[in-house]
Protein backbone atom coordinates (compact mmCIF):
# COMPACT_ATOMS: atom_id res chain seq x y z
CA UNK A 1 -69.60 -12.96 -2.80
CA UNK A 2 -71.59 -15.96 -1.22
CA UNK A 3 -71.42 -16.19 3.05
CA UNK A 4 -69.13 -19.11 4.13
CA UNK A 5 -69.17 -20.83 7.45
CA UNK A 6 -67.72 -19.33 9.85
CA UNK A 7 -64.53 -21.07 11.39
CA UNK A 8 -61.36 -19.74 13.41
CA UNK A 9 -59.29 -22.64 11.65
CA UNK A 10 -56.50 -19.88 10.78
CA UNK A 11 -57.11 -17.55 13.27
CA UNK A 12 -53.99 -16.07 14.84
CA UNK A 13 -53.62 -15.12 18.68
CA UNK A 14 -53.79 -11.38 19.38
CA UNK A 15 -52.59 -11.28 23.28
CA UNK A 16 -51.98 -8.03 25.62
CA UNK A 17 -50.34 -8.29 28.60
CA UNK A 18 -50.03 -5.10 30.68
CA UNK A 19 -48.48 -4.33 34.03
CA UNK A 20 -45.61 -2.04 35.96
CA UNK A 21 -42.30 -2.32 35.83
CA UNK A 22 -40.75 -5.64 37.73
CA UNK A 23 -44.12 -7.83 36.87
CA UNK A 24 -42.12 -9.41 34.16
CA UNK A 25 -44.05 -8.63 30.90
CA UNK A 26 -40.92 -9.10 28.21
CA UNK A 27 -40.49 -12.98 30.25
CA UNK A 28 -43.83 -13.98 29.83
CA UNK A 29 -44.44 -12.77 26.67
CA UNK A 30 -41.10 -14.83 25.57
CA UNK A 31 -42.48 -18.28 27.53
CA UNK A 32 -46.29 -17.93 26.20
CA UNK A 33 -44.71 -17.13 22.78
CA UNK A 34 -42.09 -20.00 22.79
CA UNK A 35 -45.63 -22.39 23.55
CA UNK A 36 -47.35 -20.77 20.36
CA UNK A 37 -44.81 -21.18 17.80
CA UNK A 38 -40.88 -22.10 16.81
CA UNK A 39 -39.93 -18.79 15.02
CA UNK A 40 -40.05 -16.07 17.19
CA UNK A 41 -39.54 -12.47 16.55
CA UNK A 42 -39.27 -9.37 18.93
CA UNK A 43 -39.97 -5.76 18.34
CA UNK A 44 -37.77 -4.43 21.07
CA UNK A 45 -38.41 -0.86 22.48
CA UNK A 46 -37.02 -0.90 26.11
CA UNK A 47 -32.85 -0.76 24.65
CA UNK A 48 -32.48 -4.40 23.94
CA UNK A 49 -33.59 -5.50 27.29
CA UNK A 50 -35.32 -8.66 25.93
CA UNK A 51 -32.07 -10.02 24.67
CA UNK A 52 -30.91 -10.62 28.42
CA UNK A 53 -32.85 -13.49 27.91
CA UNK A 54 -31.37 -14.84 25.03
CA UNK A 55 -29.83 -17.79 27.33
CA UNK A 56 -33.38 -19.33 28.03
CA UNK A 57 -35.10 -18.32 24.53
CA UNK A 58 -34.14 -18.09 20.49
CA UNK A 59 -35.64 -15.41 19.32
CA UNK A 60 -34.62 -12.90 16.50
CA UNK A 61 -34.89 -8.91 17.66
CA UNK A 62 -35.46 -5.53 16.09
CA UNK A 63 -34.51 -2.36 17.95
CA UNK A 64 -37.01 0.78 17.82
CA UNK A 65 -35.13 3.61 18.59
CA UNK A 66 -37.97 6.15 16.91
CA UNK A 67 -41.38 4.82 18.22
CA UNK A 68 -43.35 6.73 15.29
CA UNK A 69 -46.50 4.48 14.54
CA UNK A 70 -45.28 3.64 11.25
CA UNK A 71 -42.25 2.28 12.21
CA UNK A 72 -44.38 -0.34 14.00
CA UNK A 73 -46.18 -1.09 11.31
CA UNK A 74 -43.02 -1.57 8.97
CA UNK A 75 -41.56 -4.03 11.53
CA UNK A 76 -44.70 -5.76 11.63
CA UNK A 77 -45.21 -6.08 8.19
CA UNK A 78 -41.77 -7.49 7.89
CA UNK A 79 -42.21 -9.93 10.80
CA UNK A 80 -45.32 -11.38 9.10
CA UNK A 81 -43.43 -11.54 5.19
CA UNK A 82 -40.58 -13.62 7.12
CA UNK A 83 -42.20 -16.29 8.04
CA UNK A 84 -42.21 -15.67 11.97
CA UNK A 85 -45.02 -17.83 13.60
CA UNK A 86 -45.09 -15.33 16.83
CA UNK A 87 -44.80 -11.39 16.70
CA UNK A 88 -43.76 -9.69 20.58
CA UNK A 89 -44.07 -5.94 20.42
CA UNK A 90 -42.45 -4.93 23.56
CA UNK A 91 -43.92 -2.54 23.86
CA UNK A 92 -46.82 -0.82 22.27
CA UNK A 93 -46.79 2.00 25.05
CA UNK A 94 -43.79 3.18 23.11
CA UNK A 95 -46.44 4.01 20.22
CA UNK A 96 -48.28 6.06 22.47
CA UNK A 97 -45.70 8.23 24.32
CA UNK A 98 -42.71 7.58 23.58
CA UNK A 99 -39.90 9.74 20.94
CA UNK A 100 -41.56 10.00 17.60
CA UNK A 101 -44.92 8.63 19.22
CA UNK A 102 -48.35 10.02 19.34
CA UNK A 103 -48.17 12.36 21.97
CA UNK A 104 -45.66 13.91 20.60
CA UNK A 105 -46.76 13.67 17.14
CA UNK A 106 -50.14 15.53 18.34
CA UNK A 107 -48.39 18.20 20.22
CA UNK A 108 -46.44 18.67 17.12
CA UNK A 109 -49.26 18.80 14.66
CA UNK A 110 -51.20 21.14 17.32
CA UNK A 111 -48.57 24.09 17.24
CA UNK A 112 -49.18 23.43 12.95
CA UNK A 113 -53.07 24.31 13.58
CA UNK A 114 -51.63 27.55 16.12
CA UNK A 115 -52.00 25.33 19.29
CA UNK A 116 -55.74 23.65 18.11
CA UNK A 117 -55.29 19.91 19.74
CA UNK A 118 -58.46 19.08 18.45
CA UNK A 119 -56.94 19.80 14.87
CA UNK A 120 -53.56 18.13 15.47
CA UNK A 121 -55.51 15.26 16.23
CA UNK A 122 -56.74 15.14 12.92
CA UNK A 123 -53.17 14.12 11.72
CA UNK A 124 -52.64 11.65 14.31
CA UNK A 125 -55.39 9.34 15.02
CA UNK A 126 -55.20 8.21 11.35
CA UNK A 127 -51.50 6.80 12.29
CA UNK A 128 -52.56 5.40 15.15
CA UNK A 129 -54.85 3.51 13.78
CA UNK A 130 -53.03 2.33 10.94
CA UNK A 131 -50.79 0.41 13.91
CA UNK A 132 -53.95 -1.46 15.47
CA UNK A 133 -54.80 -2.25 11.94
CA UNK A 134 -51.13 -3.92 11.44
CA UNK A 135 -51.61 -6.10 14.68
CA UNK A 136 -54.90 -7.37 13.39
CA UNK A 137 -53.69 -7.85 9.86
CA UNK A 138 -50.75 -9.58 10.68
CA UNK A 139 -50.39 -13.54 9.42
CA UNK A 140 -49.11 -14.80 12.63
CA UNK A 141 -49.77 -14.43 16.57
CA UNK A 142 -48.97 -11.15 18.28
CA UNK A 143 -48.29 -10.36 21.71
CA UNK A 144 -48.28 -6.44 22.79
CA UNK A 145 -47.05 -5.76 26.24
CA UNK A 146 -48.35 -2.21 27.64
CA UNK A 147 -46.66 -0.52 30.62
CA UNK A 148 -49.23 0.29 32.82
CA UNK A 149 -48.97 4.02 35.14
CA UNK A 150 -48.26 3.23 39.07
CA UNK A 151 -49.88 3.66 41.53
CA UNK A 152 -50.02 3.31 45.84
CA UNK A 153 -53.00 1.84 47.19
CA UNK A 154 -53.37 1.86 51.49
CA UNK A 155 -54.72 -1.65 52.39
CA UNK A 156 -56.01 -3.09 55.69
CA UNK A 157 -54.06 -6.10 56.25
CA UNK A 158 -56.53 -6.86 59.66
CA UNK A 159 -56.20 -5.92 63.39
CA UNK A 160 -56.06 -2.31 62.60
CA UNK A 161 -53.18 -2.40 60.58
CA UNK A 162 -52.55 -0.81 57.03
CA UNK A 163 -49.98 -1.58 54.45
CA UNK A 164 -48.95 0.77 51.29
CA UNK A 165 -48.64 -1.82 48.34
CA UNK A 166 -47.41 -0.80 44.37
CA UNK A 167 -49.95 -1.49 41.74
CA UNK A 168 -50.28 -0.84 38.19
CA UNK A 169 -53.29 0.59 36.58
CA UNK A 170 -54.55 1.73 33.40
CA UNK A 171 -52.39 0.70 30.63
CA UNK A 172 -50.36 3.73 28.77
CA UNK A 173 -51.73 3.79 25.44
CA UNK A 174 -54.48 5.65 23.63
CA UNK A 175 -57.91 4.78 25.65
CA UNK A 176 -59.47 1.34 24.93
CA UNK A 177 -56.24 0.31 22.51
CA UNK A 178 -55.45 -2.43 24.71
CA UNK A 179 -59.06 -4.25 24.72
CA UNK A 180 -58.80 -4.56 19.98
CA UNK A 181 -56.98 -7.70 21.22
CA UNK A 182 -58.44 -10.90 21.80
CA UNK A 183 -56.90 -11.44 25.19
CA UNK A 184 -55.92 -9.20 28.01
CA UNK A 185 -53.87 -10.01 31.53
CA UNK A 186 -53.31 -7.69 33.74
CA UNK A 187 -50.01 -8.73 35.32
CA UNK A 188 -49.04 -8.33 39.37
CA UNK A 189 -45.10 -7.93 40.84
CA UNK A 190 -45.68 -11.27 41.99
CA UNK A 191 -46.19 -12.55 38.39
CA UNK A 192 -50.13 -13.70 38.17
CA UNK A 193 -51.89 -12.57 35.39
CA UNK A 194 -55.29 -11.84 35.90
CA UNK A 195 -57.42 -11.88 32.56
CA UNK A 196 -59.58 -8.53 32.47
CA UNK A 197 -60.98 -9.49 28.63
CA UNK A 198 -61.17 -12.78 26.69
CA UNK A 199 -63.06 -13.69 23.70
CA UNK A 200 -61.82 -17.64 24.96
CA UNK A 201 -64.91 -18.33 27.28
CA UNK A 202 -62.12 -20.93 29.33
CA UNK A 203 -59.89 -17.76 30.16
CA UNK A 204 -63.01 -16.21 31.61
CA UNK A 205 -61.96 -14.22 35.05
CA UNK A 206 -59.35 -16.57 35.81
CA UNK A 207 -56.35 -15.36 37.66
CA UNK A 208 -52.98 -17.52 36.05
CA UNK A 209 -49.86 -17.46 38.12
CA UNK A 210 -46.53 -17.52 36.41
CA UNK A 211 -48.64 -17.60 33.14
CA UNK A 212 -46.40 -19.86 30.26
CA UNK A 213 -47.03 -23.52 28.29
CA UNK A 214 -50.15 -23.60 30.19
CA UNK A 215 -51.98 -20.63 29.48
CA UNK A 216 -50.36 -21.11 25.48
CA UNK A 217 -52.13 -24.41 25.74
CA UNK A 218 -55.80 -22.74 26.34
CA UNK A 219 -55.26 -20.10 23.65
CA UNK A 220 -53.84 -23.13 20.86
CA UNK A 221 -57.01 -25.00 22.23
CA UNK A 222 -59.32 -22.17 21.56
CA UNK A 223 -57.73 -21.72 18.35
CA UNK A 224 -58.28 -24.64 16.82
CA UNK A 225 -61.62 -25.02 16.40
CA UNK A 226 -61.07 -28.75 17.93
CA UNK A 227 -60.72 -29.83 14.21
CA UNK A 228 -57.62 -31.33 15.05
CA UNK A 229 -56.37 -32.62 18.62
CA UNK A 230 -53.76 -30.19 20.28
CA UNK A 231 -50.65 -31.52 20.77
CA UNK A 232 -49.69 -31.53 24.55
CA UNK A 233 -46.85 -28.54 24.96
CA UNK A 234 -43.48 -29.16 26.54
CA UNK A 235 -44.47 -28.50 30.39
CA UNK A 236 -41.87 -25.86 32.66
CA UNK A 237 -41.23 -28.81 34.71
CA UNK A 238 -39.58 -30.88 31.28
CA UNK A 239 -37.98 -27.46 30.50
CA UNK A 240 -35.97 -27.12 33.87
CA UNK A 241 -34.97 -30.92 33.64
CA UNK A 242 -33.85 -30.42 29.86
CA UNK A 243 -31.86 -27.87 31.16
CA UNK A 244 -30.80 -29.34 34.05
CA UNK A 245 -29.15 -32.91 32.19
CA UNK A 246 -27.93 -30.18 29.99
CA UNK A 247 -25.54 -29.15 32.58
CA UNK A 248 -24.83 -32.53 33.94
CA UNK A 249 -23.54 -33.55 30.28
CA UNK A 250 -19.09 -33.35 29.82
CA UNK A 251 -19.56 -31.01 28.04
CA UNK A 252 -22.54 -29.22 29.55
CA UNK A 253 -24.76 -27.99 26.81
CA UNK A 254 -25.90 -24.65 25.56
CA UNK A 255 -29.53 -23.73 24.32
CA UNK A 256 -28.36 -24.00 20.29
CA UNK A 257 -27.00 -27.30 21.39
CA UNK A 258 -29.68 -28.40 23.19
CA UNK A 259 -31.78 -27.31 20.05
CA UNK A 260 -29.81 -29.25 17.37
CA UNK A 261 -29.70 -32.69 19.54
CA UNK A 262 -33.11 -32.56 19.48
CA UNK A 263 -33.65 -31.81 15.85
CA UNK A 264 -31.17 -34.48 15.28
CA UNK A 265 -32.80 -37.01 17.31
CA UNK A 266 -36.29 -35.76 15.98
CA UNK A 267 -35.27 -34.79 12.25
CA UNK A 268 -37.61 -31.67 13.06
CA UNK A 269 -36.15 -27.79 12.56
CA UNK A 270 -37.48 -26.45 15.80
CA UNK A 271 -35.74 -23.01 16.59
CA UNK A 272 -35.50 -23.38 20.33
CA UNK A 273 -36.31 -26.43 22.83
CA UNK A 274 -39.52 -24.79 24.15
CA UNK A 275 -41.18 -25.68 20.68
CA UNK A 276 -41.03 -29.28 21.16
CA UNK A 277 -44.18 -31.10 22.43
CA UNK A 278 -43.99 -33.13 25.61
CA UNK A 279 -43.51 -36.57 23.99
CA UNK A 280 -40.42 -35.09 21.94
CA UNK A 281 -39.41 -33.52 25.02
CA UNK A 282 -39.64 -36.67 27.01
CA UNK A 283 -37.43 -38.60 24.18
CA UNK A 284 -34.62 -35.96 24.08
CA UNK A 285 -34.52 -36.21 28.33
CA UNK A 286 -34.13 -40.02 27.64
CA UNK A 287 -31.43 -39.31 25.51
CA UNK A 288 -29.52 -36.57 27.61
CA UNK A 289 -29.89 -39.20 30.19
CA UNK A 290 -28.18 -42.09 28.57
CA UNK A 291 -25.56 -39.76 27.00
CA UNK A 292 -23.69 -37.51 29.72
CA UNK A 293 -20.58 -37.86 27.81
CA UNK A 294 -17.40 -39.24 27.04
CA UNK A 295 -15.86 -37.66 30.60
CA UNK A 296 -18.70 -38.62 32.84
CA UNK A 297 -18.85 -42.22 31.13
CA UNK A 298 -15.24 -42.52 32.15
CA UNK A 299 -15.91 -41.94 35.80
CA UNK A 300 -19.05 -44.10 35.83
């Protein structure tokens, strides 16, 4: 069993992102995942709310309706034996306290052990654990999204004046779950992320606004082990214009058609058009461009 050098050449991305309701976890995990990787699959907890973005992002979906810890780690085992590049479990606070989860698993296993916590505890740590074990285990990236408990903070806003903001806190899982993942942002209702833990020393206490391709690229980056130069990511800006000539084109163009002009132009098999990089971006704009169609041609 000799030592080998140590390399992160097929390390995989383990990403939280936690934050209150309205500070759009389930949209940023679907842009920084659509950055990371073509095939994209979604453990969905929150009754299929996820697939209201189906428009903007291919992504395949499995709906939790038990949220026992094992059923996580069945979808996530199945995720990784399909060939998915990037896992979203949205979310993991589901584990934690929601039907079939830990809290009620414990309370369960207490009234077992004549109301003894301590001893129904016993029973359920072992599952819960078995579930961070999954995420690390897993053969492809995984983003968690936590729900984090709310709270109202009094701030002065200057000249003796005070204002009562929202914010979230602590996420709502067991203790310390949240920081067995490589990267942590803590996400505002005005959509910045601000990272609270990073092993990637160029995420470091930076506070990312509207976090996507960008923040993707950074992670890939880190990744890599700068064996091999990263490919530049599709930027928001090419998104919105893909989408954009799209629309202009007779007749206007849906995401799976967007998707198979470009892997007809390309001869690639991307799964959505955030997984092109920003050259292959740039040559399916050219061609959008110079083809509007047949009706728009007509009319000059």
């Amino acid at each position: 069993m000799p030592f080998q050098k140590a390399s992160k050449a097929q390390a995989k991305a383990r990403l939280g992102l936690i934050g209150p309701a309205g500070s759009g976890k389930t949209y940023t995990a679907l842009r920084i995942a659509s950055a990371l990787g073509a095939r994209i699959a979604v453990i969905d907890t929150e009754h299929g709310s996820a697939s209201k973005y189906a428009d903007e992002f291919a992504f395949d979906t499995l709906q939790l309706t038990s949220f026992h810890p094992q059923r996580y780690v069945e979808a996530i085992e199945e995720a990784g034996q399909a060939g998915y590049d990037v896992l979203i479990i949205d979310s993991g606070s589901h584990e934690w306290n929601g039907t079939d989860g830990c809290l009620e698993l414990a309370e369960q296993a207490a009234a077992r052990y004549k109301g003894n916590k301590w001893a129904g505890w016993r029973d359920v740590t072992p599952l819960h654990n078995r579930f961070i074990e999954a995420i690390h285990a897993a053969p492809l990236h995984v983003i968690v999204t936590y729900r984090s408990k709310m709270e109202y903070i009094q701030t002065d806003t200057g000249h003796g004046k005070t204002e009562v903001k929202k914010v979230g806190m602590e996420a709502i899982t067991r203790d310390g779950a949240e920081y067995e993942l490589d990267i942590v942002g803590e996400l505002d209702l005005q959509h910045r992320m601000a990272i609270t833990k990073t092993r990637c020393k160029a995420l470091t206490d930076q506070v990312i606004d509207h976090p996507g391709d960008a923040f993707a690229g950074i992670v890939q980056r880190w990744l890599s082990d700068g064996d091999t130069p990263p490919v530049a990511p599709i930027s928001e800006a090419q998104v919105k214009a893909l989408w954009q000539e799209a629309q202009r084109h007779m007749p206007p163009l849906d995401v799976a058609a967007i998707t198979a002009l470009a892997n007809k132009l390309l001869g690639t098999q991307y799964a959505n058009p955030r997984a092109l990089s920003h050259d292959e971006a740039k040559r399916v704009l050219d061609a959008l461009r110079n083809d509007r169609g047949p009706s728009e041609q007509a009319t000059g």
